[in-house]
Protein backbone atom coordinates (compact mmCIF):
# COMPACT_ATOMS: atom_id res chain seq x y z
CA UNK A 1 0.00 0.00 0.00
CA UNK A 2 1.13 3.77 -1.29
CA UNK A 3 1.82 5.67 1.99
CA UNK A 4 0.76 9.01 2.47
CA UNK A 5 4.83 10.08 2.41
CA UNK A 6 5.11 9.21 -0.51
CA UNK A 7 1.68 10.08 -2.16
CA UNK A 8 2.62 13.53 -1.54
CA UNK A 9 5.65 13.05 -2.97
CA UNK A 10 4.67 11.57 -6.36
CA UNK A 11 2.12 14.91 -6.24
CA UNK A 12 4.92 17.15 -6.28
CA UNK A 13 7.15 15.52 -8.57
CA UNK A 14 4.34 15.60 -11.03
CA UNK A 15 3.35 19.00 -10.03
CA UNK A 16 6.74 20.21 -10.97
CA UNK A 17 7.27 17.77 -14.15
CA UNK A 18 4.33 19.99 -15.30
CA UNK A 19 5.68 23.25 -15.25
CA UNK A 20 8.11 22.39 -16.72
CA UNK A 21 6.76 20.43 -19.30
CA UNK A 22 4.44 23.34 -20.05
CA UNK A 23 7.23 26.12 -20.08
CA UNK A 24 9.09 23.68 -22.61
CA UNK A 25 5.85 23.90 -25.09
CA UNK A 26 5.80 27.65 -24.98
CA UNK A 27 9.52 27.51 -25.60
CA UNK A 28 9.11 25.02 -28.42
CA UNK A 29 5.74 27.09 -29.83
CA UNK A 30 6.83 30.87 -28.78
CA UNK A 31 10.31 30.55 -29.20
CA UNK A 32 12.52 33.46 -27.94
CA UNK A 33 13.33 35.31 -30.97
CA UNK A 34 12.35 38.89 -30.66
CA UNK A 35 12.60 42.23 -33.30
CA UNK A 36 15.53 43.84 -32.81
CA UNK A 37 13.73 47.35 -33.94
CA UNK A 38 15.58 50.98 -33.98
CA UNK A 39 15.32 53.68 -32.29
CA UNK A 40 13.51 56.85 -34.32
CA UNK A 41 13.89 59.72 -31.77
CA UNK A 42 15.80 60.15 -28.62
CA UNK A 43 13.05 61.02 -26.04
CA UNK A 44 14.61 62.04 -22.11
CA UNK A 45 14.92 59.37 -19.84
CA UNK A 46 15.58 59.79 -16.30
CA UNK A 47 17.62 57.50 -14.48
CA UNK A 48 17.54 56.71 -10.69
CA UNK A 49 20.31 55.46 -8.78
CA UNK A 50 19.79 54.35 -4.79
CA UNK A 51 22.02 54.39 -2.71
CA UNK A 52 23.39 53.35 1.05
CA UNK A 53 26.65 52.32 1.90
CA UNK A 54 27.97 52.04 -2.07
CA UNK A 55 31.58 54.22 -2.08
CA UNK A 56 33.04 50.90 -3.31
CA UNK A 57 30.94 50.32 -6.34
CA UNK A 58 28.70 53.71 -7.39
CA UNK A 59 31.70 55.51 -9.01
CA UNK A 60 32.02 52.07 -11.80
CA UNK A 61 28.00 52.24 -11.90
CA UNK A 62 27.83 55.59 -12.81
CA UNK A 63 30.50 55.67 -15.05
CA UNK A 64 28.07 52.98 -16.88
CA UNK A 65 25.51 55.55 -16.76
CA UNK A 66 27.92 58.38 -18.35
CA UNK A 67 28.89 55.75 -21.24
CA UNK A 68 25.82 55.03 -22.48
CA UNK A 69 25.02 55.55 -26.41
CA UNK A 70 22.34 58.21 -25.77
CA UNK A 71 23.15 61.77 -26.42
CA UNK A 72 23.81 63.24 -23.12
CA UNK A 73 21.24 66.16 -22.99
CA UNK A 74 18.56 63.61 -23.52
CA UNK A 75 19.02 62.30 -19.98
CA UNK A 76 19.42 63.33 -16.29
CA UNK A 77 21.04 60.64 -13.29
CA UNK A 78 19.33 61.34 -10.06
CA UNK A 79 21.78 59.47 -7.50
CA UNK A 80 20.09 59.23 -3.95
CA UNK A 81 22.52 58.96 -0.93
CA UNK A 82 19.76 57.37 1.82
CA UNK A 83 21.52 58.17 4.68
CA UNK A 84 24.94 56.34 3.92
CA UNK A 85 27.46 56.38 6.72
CA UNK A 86 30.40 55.91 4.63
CA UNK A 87 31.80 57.77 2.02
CA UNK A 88 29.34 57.57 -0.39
CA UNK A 89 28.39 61.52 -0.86
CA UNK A 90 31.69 62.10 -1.14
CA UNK A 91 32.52 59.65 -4.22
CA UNK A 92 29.38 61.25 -5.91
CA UNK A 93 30.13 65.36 -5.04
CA UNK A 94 33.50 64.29 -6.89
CA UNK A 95 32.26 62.43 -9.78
CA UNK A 96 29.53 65.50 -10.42
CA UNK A 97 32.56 67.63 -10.60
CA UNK A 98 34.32 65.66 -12.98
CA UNK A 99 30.95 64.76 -15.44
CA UNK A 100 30.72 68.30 -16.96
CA UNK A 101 28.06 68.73 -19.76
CA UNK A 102 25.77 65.44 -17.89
CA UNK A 103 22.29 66.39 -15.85
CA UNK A 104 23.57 64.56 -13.07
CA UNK A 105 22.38 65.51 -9.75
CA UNK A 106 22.69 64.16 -5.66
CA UNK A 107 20.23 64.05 -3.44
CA UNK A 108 20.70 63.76 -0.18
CA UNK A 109 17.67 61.93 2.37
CA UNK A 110 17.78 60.62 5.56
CA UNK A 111 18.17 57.15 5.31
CA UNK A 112 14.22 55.65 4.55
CA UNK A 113 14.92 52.78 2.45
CA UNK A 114 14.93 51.90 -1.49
CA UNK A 115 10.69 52.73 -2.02
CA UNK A 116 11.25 56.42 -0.65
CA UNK A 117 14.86 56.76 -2.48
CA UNK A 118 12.79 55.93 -6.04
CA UNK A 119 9.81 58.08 -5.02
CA UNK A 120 12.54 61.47 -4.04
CA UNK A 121 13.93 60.68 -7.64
CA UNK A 122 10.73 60.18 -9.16
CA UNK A 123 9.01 63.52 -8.16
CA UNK A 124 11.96 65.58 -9.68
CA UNK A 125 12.21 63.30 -13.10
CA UNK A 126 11.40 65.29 -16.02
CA UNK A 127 11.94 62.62 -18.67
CA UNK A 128 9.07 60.52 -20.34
CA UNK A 129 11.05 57.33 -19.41
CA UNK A 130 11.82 56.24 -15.37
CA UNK A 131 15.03 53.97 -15.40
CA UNK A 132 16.02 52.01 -11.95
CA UNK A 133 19.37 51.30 -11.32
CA UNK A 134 20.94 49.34 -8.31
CA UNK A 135 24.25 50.89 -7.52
CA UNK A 136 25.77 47.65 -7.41
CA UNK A 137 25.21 47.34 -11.20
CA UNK A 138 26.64 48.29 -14.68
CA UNK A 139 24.71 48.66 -17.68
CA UNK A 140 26.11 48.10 -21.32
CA UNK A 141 26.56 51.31 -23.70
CA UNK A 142 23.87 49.92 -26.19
CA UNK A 143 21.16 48.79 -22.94
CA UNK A 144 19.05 52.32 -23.13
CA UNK A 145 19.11 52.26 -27.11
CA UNK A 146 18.03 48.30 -27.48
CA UNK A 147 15.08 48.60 -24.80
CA UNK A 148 13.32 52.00 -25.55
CA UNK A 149 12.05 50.72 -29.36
CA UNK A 150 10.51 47.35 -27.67
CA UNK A 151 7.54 50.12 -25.95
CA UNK A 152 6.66 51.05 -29.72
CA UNK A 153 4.89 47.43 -29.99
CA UNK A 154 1.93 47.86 -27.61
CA UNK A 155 0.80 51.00 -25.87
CA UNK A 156 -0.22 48.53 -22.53
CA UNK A 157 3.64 48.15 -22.03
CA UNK A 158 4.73 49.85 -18.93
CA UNK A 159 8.27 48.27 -17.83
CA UNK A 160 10.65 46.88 -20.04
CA UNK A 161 13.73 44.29 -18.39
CA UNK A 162 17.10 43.70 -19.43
CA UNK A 163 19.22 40.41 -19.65
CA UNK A 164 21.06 40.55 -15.91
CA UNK A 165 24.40 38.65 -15.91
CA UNK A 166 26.78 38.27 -12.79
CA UNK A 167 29.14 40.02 -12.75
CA UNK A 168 31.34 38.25 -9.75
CA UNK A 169 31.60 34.81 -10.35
CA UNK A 170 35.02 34.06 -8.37
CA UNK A 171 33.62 31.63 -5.79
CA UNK A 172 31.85 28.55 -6.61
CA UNK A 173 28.83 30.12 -4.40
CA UNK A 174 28.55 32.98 -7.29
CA UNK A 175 28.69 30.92 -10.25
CA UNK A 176 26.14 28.54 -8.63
CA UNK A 177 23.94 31.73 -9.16
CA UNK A 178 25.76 32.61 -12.54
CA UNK A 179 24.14 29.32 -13.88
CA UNK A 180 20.52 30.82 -11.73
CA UNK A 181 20.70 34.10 -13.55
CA UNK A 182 20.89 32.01 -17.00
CA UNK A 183 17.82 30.07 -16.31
CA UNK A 184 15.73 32.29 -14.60
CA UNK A 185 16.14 35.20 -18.07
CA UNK A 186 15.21 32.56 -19.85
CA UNK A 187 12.08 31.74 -18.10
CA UNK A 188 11.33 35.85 -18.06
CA UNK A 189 11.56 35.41 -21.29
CA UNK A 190 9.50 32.62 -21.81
CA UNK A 191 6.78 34.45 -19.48
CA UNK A 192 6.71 37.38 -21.76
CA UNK A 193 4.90 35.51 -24.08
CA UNK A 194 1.97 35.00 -21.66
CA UNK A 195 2.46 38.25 -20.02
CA UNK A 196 2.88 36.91 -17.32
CA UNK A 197 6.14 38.82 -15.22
CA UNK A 198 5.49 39.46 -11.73
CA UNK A 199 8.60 41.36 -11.05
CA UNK A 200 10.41 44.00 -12.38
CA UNK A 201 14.09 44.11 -10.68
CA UNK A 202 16.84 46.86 -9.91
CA UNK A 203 18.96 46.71 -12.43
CA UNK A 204 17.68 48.88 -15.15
CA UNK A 205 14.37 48.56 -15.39
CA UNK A 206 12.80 51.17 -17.91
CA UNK A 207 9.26 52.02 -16.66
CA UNK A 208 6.97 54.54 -19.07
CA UNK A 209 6.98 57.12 -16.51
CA UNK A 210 2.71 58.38 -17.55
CA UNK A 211 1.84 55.05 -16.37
CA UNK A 212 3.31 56.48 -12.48
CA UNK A 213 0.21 58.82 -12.63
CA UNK A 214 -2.33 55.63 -12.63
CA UNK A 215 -0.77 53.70 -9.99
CA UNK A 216 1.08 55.72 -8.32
CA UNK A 217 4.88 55.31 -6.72
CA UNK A 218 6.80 53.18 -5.08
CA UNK A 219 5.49 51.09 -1.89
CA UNK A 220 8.00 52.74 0.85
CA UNK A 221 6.94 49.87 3.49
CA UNK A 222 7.48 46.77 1.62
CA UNK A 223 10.78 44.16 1.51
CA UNK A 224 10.04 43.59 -2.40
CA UNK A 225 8.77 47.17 -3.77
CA UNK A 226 10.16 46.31 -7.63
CA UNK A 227 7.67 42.90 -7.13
CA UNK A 228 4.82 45.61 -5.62
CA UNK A 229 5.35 47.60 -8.46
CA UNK A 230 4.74 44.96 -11.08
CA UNK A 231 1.77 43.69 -9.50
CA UNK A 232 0.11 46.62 -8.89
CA UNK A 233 0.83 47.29 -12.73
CA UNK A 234 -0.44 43.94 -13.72
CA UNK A 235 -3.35 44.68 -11.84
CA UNK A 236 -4.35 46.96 -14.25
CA UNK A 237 -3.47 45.20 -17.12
CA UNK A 238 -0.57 46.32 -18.45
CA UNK A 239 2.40 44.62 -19.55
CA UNK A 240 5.86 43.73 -18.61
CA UNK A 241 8.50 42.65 -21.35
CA UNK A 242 11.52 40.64 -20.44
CA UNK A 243 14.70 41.20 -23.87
CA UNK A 244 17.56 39.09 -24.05
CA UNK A 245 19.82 41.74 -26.29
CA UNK A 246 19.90 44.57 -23.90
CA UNK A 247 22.68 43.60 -20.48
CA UNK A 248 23.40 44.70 -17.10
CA UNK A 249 26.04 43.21 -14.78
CA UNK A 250 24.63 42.83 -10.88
CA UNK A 251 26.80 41.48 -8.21
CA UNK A 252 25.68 38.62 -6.56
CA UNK A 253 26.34 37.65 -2.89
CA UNK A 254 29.84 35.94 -2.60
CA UNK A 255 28.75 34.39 0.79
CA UNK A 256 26.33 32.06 2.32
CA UNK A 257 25.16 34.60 5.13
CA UNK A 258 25.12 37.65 2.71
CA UNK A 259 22.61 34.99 0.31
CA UNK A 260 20.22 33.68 2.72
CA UNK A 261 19.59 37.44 3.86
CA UNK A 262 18.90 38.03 0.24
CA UNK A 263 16.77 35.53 -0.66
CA UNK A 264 14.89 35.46 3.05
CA UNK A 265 14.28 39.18 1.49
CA UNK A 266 13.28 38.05 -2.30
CA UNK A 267 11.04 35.31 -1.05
CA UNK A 268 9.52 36.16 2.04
CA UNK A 269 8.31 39.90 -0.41
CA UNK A 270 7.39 37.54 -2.80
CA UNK A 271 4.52 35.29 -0.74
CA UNK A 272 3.72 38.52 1.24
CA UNK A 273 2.82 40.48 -2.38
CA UNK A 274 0.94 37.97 -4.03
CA UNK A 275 -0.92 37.67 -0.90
CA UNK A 276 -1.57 41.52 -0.96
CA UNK A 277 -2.76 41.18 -4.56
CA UNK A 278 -4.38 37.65 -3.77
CA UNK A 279 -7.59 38.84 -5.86
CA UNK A 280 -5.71 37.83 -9.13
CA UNK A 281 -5.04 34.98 -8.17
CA UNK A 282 -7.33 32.02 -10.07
CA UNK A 283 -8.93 35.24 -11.63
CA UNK A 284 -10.23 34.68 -15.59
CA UNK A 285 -9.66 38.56 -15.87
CA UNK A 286 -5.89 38.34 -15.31
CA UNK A 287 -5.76 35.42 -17.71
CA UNK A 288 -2.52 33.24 -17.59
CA UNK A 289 -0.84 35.62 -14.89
CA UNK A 290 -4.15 35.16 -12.56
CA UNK A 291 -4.96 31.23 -13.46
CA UNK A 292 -1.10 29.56 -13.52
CA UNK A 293 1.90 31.77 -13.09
CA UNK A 294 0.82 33.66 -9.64
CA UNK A 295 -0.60 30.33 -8.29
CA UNK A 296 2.81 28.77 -9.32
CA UNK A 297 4.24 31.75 -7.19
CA UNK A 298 2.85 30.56 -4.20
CA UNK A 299 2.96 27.07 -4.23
CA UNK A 300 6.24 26.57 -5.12
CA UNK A 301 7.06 27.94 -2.00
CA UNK A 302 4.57 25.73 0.50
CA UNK A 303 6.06 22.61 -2.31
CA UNK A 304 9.47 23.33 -1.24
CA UNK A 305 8.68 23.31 2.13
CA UNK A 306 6.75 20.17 2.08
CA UNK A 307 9.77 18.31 0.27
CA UNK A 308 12.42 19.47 2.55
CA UNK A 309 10.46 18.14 5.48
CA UNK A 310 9.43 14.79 4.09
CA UNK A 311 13.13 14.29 2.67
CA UNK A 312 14.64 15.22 5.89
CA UNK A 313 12.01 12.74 7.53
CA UNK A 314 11.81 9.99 4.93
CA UNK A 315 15.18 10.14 3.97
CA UNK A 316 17.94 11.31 6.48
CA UNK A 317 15.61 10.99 9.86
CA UNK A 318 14.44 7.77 9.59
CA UNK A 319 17.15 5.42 8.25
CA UNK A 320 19.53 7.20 10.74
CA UNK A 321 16.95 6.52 13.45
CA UNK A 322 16.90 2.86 12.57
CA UNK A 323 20.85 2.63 12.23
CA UNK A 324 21.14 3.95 15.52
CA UNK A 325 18.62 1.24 17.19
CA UNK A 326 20.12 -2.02 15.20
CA UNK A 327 23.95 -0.23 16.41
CA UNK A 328 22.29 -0.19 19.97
CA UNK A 329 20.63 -3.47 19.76
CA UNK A 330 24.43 -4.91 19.10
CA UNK A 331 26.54 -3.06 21.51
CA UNK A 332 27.23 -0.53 19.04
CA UNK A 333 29.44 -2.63 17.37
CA UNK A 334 30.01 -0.02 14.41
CA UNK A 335 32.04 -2.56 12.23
CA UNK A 336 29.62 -5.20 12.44
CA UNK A 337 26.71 -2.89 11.35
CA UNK A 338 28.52 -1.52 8.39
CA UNK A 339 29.87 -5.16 7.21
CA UNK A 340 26.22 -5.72 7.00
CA UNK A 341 24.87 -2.52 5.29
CA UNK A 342 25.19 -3.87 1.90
CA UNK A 343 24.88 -7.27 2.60
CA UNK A 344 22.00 -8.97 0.36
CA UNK A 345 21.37 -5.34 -1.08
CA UNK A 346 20.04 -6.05 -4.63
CA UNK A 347 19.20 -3.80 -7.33
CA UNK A 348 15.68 -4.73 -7.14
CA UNK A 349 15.99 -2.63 -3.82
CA UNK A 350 15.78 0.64 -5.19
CA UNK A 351 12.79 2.87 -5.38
CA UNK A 352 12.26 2.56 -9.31
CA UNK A 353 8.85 4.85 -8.95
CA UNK A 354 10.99 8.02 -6.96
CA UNK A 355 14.02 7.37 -9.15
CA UNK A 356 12.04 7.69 -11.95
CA UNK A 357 10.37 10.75 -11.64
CA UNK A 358 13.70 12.41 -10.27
CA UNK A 359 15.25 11.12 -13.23
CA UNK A 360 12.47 12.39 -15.94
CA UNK A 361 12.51 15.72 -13.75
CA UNK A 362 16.60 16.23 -14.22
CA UNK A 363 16.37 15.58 -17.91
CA UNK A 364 13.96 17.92 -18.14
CA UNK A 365 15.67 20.64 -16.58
CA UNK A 366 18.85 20.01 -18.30
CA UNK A 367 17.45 20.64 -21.33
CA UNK A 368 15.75 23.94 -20.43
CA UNK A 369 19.68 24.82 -19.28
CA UNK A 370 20.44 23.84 -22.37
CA UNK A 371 18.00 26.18 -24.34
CA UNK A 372 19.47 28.73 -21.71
CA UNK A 373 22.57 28.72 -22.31
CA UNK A 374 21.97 28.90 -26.14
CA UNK A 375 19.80 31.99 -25.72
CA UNK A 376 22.50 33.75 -24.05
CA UNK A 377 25.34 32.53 -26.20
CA UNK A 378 27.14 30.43 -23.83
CA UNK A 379 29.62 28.33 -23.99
CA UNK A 380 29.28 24.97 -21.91
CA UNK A 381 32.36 24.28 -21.20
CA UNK A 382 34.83 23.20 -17.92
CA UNK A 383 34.49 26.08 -16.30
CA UNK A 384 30.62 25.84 -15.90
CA UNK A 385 29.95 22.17 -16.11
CA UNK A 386 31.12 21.70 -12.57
CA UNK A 387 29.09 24.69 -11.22
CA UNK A 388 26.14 23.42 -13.21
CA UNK A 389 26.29 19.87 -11.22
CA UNK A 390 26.01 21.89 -8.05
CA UNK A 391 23.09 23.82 -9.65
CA UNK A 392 21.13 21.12 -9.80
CA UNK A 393 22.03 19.63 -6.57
CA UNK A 394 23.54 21.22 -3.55
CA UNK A 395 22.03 25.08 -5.26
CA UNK A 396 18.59 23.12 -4.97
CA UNK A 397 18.97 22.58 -1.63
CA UNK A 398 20.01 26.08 -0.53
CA UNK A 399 17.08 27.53 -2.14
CA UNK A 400 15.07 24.92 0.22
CA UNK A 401 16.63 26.10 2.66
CA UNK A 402 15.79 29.50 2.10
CA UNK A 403 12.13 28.76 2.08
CA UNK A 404 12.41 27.10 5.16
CA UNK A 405 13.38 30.20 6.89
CA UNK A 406 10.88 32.16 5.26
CA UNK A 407 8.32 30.19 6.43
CA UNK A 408 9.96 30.15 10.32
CA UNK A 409 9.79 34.17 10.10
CA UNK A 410 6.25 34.33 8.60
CA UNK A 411 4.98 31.71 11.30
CA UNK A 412 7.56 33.97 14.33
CA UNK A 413 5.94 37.27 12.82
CA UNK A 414 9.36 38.28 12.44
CA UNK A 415 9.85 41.86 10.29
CA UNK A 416 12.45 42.17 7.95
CA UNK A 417 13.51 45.43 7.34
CA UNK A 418 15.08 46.31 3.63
């Protein structure tokens, strides 16, 4: 007889087999070729550039900003120091005085977090585009030029997204999320097609600033506001476009405790957001977005914490549990128990349903990193085939670890500040 273990197992495996499967047929149907179309006019743009804490990286990101291809009276940098207690002011005063000719401007705010920085910046922005930009991140010369024509193909479209690479990969920890960063563009990409992005992220997202007046600014009070933002803009139906040919380079977090504060962060905004804009969710009048991809949201979170538990249980908990008795039962005679371990073991032992599905699952999801990698013009090659086997397992597990903690704060009522 099935238990109820691993019932709920073979529900999740084929949960996930089909989202995967059905990301695979939009791939396969949709592709991810997209117009490549030219830019007419130069309208302003005004960028935004939050900041705390950033002396060692805003002089590199605004030196991105300075480089772009866009004639340089046809766009303003708003840089806002949010209270920084290091030297941050001072790298900007200094770079001001050196980028003659540039509408580049500081402004200076007690320190109120990433929502108010945006909102200071947005109330002074004169241009009829709104650009984000972590100050953590470079953009490419081209970015600005490559994204602004992709608005000219449906008046609904209100933010468009670049392709974000890493740019630190120098410890196995960052290229585990190099190989992340791959997939997950992809996927953005693939959700375009159903318009169905739920996020719009720091680095360089372009936002049609008229669309501001609608919804308003930035949520000031929320761990996610760039997830806010989307949703509240999905909410009233306009769109979100993911292209592959524009890039920015983020930094990652080169450490475990530095990435389990981030993602705690990512994840914890994410379930709290869709839960704000719950209404859309298994709504007809949000389509796709409201029937599959916000669902997906959510459950993928309670799914990962129901397989970390059962694993733990079924798989680490239990046989150790029994180890331990039969070692007891014998005088923990270690030697003797592990003479025995394999003794008789046949390969008609093994769990051939379990193995299966894990097995259909990895294939699966090799192939999508497959597709990835092509899309970005990758090479697969030594240097990220060994990162790529940690991707799929010991990355896997971090992420389920991540959830676990979300779930421990949520259920605590612990607040997480930004």
């Amino acid at each position: 007889m099935i238990s109820v273990i691993t019932l709920i197992l073979w529900i999740t495996y084929f949960i996930g087999l089909f989202i995967i499967v059905f990301w695979l047929i939009i791939f396969f149907e949709k592709g991810i070729e997209e117009e490549n179309g030219k830019l007419k006019s130069y309208p302003f743009v005004s960028i935004a550039v939050p900041a705390y804490n950033e002396e060692d990286t805003l002089e590199e990101t605004v030196n991105s900003l300075l480089n772009l291809h866009y004639p340089k009276n046809c766009f303003e940098i708003f840089v806002v120091n949010d209270g920084s207690k290091d030297r941050t002011e001072e790298v900007m005063k200094k770079i001001i005085e050196r980028a003659k000719g540039y509408n580049i401007y500081l402004i200076n705010q007690k320190n109120a977090g990433k929502g108010s920085a945006l909102n200071n910046a947005l109330s002074r922005a004169r241009g009829e585009f709104f650009v984000v930009l972590d100050a953590d991140s470079t953009v490419s010369p081209d970015a600005l030029k490559k994204i602004l024509p992709v608005f000219s193909r449906d008046e609904r479209i209100a933010v468009v997204l670049p392709l974000m690479r890493v740019k630190n990969t120098n410890n196995f920890l960052e290229k585990l999320q190099w190989c992340e960063y791959i997939t997950n563009n992809f996927a953005k990409k693939l959700i375009t097609h159903l318009d169905c992005c739920h996020v719009a992220p720091g680095p360089f997202s372009v936002y049609k600033k008229k669309f501001f007046d609608v919804v308003g600014g930035f949520s000031e009070n929320n761990l996610t506001e760039d997830l806010e933002m989307a949703l509240r803009l999905q909410e009233k139906h306009y769109k979100i476009v993911q292209v592959l040919t524009a890039v920015v380079y983020t930094k990652v977090p080169p450490n475990l405790k530095t990435f389990f504060k981030q993602r705690n962060r990512w994840y914890k905004g994410s379930v709290l957001n869709v839960l704000k804009y719950r209404k859309m969710l298994f709504n007809l009048d949000y389509g796709d977005l409201g029937l599959f991809h916000l669902p997906t949201v959510l459950f993928a979170a309670i799914i990962s914490l129901v397989v970390l538990i059962i694993s733990l249980y079924n798989y680490v908990l239990i046989p150790v549990a029994k180890e331990l008795k039969n070692i007891g039962a014998i005088n923990y005679d270690v030697p003797a128990v592990m003479n025995t371990i394999f003794k008789g073991k046949s390969i008609l032992d093994l769990d051939f349903m379990n193995l299966f599905l894990i097995v259909a699952m990895m294939l699966i999801l090799m192939g999508m990193v497959y597709f990835s990698y092509k899309s970005h013009d990758e090479k697969l090659s030594a240097f990220n085939y060994i990162p790529l086997i940690g991707y799929f397992f010991i990355y896997a597990f971090l992420l389920l670890m991540s959830w676990a903690w979300v779930f421990f704060d949520l259920m605590t009522g612990k607040v997480q500040k930004w």
